[in-house]
N, C-alpha and C. Protein backbone atom coordinates (compact mmCIF):
# COMPACT_ATOMS: atom_id res chain seq x y z
N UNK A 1 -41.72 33.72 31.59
CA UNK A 1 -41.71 32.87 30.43
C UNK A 1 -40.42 33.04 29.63
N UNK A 2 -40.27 34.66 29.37
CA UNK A 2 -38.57 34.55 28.47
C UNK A 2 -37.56 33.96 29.61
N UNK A 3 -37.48 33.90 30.73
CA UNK A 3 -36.01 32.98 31.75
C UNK A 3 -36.46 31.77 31.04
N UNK A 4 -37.54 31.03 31.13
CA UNK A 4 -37.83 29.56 30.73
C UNK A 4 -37.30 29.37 29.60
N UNK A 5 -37.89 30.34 28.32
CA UNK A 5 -36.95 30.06 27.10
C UNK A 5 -35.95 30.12 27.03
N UNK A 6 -35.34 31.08 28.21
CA UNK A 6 -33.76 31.52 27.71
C UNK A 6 -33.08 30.39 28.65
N UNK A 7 -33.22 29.47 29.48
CA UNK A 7 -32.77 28.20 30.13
C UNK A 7 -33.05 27.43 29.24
N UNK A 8 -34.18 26.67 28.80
CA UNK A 8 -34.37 25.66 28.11
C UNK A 8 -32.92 25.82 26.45
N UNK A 9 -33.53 26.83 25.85
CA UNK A 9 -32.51 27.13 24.97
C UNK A 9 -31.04 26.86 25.68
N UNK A 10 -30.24 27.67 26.25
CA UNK A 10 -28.95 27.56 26.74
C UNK A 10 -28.71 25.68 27.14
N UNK A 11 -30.12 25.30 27.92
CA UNK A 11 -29.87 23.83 28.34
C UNK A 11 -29.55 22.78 26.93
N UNK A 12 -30.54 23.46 25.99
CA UNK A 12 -29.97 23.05 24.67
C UNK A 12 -28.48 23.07 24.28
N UNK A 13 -27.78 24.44 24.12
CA UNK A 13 -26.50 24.18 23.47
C UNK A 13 -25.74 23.13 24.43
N UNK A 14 -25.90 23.90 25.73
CA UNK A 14 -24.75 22.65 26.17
C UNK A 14 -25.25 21.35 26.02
N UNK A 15 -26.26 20.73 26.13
CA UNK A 15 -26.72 19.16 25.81
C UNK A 15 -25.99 19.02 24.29
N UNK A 16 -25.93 19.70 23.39
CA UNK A 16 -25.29 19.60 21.93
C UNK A 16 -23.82 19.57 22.19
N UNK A 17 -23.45 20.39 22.70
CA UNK A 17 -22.26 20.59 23.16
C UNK A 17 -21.65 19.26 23.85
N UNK A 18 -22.33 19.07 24.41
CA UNK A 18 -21.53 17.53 25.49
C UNK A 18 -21.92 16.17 24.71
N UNK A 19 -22.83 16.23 24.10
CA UNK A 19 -22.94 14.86 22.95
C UNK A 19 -21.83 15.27 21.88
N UNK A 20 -21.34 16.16 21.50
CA UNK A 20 -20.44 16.26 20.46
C UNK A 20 -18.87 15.80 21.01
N UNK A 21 -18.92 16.59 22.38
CA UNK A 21 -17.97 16.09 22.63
C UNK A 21 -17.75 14.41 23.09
N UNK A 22 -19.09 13.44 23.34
CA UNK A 22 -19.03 12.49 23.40
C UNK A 22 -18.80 11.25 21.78
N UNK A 23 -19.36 11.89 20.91
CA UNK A 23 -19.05 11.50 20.03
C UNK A 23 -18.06 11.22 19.33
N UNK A 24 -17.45 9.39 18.62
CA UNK A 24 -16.34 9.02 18.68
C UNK A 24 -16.06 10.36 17.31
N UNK A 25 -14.60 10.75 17.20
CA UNK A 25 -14.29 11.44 16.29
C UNK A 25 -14.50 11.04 15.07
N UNK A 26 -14.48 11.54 13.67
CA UNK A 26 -14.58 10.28 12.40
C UNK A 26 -13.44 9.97 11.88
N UNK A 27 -13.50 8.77 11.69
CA UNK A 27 -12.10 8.07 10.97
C UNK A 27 -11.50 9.11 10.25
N UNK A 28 -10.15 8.95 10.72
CA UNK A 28 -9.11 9.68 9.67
C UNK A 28 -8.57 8.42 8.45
N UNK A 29 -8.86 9.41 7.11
CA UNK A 29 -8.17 8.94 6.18
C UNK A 29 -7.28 7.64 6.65
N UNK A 30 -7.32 6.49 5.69
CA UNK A 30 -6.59 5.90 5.67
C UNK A 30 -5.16 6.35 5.19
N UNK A 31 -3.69 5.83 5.53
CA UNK A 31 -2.49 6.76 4.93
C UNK A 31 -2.21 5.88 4.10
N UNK A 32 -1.51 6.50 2.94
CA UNK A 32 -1.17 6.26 1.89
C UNK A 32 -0.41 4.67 2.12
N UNK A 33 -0.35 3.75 1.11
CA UNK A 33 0.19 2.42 0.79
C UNK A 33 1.35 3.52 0.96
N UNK A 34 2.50 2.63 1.40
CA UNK A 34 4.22 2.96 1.20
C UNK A 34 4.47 2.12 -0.22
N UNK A 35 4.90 3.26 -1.01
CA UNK A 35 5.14 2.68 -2.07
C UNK A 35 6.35 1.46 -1.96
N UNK A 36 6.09 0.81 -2.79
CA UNK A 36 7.00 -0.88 -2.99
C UNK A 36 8.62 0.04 -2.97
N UNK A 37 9.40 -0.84 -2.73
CA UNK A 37 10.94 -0.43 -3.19
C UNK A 37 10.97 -0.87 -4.68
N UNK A 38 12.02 0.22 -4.96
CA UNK A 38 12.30 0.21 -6.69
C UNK A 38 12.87 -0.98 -6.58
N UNK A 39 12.64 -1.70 -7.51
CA UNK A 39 13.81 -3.03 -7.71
C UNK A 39 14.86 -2.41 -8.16
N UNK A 40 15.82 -3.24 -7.97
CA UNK A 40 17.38 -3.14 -8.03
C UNK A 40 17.56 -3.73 -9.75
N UNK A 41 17.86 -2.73 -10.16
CA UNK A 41 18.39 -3.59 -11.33
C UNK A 41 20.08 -3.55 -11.40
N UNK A 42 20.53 -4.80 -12.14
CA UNK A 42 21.51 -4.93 -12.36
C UNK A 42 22.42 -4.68 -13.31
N UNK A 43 23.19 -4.54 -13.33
CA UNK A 43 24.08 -4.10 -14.62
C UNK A 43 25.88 -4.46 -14.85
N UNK A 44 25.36 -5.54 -16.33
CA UNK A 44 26.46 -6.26 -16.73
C UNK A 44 27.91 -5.68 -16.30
N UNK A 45 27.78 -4.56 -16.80
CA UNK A 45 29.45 -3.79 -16.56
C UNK A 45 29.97 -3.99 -15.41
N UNK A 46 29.32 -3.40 -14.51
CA UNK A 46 29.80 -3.07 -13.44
C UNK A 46 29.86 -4.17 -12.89
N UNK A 47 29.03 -5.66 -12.83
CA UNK A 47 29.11 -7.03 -12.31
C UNK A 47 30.90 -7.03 -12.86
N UNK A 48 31.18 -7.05 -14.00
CA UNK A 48 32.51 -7.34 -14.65
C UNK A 48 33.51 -6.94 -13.49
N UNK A 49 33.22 -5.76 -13.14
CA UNK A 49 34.58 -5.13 -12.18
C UNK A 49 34.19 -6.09 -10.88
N UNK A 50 33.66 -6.52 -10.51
CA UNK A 50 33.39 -7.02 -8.70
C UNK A 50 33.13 -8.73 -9.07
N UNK A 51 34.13 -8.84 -9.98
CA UNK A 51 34.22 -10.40 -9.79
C UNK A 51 35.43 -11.36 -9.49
N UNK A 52 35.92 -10.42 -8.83
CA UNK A 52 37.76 -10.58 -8.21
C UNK A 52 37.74 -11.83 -7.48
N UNK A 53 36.36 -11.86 -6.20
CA UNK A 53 36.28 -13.09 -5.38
C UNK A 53 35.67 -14.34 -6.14
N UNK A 54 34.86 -14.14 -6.89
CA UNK A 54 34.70 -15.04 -7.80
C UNK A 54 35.39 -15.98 -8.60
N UNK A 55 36.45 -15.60 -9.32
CA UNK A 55 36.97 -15.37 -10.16
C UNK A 55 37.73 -16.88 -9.75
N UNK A 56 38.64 -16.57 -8.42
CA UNK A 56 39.31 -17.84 -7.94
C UNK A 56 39.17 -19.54 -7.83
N UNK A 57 37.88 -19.56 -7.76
CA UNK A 57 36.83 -21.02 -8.08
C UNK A 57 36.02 -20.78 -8.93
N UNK A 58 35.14 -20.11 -9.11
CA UNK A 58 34.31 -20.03 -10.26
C UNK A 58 34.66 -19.51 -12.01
N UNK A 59 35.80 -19.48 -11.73
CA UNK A 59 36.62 -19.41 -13.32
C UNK A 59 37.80 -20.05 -14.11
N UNK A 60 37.80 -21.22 -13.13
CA UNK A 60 38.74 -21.68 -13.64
C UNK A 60 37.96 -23.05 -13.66
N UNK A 61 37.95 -23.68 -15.42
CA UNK A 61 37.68 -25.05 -15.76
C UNK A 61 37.19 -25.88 -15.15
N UNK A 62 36.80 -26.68 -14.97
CA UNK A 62 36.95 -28.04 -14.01
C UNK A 62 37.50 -28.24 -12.68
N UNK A 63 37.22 -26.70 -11.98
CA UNK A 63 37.83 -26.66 -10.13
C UNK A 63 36.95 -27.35 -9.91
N UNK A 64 37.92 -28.29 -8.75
CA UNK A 64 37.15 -29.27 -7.59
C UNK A 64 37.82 -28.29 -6.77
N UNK A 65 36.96 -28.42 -5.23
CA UNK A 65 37.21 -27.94 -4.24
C UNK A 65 37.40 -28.78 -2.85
N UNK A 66 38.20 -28.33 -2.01
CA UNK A 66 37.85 -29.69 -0.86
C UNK A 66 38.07 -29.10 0.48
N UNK A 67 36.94 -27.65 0.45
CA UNK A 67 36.69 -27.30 1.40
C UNK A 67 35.22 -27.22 1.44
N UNK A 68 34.01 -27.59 1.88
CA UNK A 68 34.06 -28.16 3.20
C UNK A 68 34.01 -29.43 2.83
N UNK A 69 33.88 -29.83 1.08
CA UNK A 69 34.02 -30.82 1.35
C UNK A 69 34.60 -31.24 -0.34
N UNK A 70 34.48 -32.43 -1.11
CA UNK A 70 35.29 -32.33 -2.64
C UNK A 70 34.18 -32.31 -3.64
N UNK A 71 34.04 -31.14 -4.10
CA UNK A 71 33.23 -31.36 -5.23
C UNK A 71 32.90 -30.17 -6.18
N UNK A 72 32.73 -30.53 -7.38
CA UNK A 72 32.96 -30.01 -8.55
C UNK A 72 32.33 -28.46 -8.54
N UNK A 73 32.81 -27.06 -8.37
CA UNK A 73 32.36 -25.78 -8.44
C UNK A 73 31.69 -25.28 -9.75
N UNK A 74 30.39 -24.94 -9.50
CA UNK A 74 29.37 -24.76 -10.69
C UNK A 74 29.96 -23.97 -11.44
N UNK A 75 29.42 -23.86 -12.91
CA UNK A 75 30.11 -22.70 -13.68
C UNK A 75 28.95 -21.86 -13.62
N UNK A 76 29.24 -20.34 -13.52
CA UNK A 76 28.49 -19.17 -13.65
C UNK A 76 27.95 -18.68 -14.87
N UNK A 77 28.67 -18.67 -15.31
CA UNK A 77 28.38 -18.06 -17.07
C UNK A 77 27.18 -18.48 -17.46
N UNK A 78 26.57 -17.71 -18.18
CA UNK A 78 25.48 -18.02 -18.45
C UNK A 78 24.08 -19.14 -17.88
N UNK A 79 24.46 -18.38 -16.38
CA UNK A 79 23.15 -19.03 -15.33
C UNK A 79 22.03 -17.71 -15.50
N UNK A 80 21.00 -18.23 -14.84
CA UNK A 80 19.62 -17.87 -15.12
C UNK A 80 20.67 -16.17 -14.07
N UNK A 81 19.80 -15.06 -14.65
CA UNK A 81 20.17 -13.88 -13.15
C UNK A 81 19.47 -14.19 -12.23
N UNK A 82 18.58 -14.22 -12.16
CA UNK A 82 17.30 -14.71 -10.75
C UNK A 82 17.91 -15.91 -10.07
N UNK A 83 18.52 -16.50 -10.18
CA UNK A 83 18.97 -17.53 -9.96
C UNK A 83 20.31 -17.46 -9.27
N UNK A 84 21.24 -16.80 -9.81
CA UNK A 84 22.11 -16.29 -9.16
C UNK A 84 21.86 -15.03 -8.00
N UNK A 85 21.30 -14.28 -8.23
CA UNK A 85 20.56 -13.46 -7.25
C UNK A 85 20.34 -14.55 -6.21
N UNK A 86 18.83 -15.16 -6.12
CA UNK A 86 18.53 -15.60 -5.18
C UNK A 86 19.85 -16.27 -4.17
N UNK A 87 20.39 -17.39 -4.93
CA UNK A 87 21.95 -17.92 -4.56
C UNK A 87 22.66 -17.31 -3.69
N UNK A 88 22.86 -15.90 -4.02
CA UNK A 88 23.98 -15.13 -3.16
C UNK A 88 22.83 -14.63 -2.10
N UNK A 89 22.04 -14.01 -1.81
CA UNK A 89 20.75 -13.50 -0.59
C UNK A 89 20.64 -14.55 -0.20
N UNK A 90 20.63 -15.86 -0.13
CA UNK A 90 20.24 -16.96 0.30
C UNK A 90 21.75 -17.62 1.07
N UNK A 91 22.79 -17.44 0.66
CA UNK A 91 24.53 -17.31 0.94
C UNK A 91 24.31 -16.24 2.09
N UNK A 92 23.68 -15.02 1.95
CA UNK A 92 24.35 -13.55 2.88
C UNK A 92 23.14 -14.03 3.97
N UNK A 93 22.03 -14.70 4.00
CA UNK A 93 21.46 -14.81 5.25
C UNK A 93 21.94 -16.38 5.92
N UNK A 94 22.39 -16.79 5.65
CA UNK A 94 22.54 -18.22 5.90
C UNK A 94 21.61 -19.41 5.72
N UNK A 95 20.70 -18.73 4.70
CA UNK A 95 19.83 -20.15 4.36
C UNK A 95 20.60 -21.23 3.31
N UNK A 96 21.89 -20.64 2.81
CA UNK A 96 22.48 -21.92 2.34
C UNK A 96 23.85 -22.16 2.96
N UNK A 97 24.61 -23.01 3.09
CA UNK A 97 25.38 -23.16 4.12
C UNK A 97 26.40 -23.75 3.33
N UNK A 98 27.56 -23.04 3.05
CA UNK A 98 28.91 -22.98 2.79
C UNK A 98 29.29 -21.39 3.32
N UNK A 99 30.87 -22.23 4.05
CA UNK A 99 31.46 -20.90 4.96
C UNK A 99 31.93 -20.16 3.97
N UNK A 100 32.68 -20.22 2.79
CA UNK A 100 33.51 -19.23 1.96
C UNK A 100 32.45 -18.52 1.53
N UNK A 101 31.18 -18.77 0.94
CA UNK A 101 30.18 -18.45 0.04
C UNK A 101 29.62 -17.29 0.88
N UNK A 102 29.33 -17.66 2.05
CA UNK A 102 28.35 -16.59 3.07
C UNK A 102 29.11 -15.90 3.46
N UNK A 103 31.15 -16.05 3.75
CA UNK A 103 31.85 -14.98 4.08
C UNK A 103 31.84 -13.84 2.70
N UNK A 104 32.14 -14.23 1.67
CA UNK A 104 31.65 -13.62 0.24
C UNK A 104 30.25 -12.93 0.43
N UNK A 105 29.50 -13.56 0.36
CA UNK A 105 27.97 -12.96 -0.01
C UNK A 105 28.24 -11.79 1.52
N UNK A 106 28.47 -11.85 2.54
CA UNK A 106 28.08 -11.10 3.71
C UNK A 106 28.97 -10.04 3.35
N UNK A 107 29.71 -9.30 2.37
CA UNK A 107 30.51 -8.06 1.81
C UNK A 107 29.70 -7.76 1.01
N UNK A 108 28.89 -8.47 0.29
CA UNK A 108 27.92 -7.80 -0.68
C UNK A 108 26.96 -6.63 -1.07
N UNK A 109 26.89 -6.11 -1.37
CA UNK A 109 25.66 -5.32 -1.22
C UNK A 109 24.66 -5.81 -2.04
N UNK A 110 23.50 -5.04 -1.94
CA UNK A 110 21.77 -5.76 -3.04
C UNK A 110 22.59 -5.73 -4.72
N UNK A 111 22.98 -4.59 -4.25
CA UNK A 111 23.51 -3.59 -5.87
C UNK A 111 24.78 -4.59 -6.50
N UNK A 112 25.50 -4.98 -5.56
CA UNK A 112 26.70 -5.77 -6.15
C UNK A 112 26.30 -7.36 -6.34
N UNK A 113 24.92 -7.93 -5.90
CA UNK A 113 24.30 -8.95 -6.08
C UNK A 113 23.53 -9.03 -7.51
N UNK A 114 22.77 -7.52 -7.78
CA UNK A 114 22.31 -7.83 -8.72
C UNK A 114 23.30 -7.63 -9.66
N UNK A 115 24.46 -6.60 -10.05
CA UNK A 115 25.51 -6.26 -10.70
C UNK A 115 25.96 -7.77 -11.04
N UNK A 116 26.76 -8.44 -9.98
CA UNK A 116 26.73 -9.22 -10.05
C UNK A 116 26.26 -11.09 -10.91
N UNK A 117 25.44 -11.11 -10.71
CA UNK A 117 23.77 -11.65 -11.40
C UNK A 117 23.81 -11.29 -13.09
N UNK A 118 23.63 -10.13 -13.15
CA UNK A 118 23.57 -9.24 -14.72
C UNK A 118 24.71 -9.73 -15.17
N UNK A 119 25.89 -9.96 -15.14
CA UNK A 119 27.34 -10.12 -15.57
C UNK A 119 27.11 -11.44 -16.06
N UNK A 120 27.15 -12.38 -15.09
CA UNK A 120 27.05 -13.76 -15.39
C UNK A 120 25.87 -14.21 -16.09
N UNK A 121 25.18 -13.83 -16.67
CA UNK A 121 23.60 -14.08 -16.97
C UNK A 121 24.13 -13.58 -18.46
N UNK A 122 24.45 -12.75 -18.59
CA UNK A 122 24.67 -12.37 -20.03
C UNK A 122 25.62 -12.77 -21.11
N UNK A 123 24.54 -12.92 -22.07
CA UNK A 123 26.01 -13.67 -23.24
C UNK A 123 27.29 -13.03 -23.24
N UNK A 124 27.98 -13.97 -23.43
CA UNK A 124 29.66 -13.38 -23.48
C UNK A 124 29.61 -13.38 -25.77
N UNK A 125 30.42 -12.08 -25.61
CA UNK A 125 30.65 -11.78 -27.07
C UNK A 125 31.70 -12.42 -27.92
């Protein structure tokens, strides 16, 4: 009678034993959200220094241009920043299509876009 108990028992652990190991593991933790990227903020000053390429059409009066084709170059000054932002990212991927603009925007960096952006957006004193 104790072999019977002492089989039946032992037949026990391993039957526990081999369902455990059949059993799916339990979900691991979900991992953390990746936090968002910091936005880029911009800043007037430094837009001031990195407006050299700019400067040539977009600062002078009443430039017409007649490459690629003739017509009147927007004034910057006091445009929306978001607006100018978008403009130049939209220039550096080619969703807007002028060659000087996207050779410009494609030297850019995020930082010199929003720098950039901040400069022209802000009242002049």
């Amino acid at each position: 009678m104790k072999q019977h108990v002492l089989s039946l028992g032992l037949l026990t652990a391993v039957s526990v034993s081999v369902m455990a190991a059949d059993a799916p593991a339990p979900a691991a933790a979900p991992a953390p959200a990746a936090a968002a990227p910091a936005a880029i903020v911009g800043h007037a000053e430094a837009g001031k220094n990195k407006t050299a390429m700019c400067q040539g059409c977009h600062g002078q009066p009443g430039w017409r241009t007649a490459f690629p084709e003739v017509y009147s170059v927007p004034k910057l000054g006091g445009q929306n920043a978001n607006y100018i932002l978008a403009a130049l990212k939209e220039y550096k991927s080619g969703e807007r299509a002028h060659s000087t603009m996207q050779a410009i925007a494609a030297g850019l960096s995020a930082q010199d876009m929003a720098d950039l952006a901040a400069y022209y957006a802000a009242p002049k004193k």
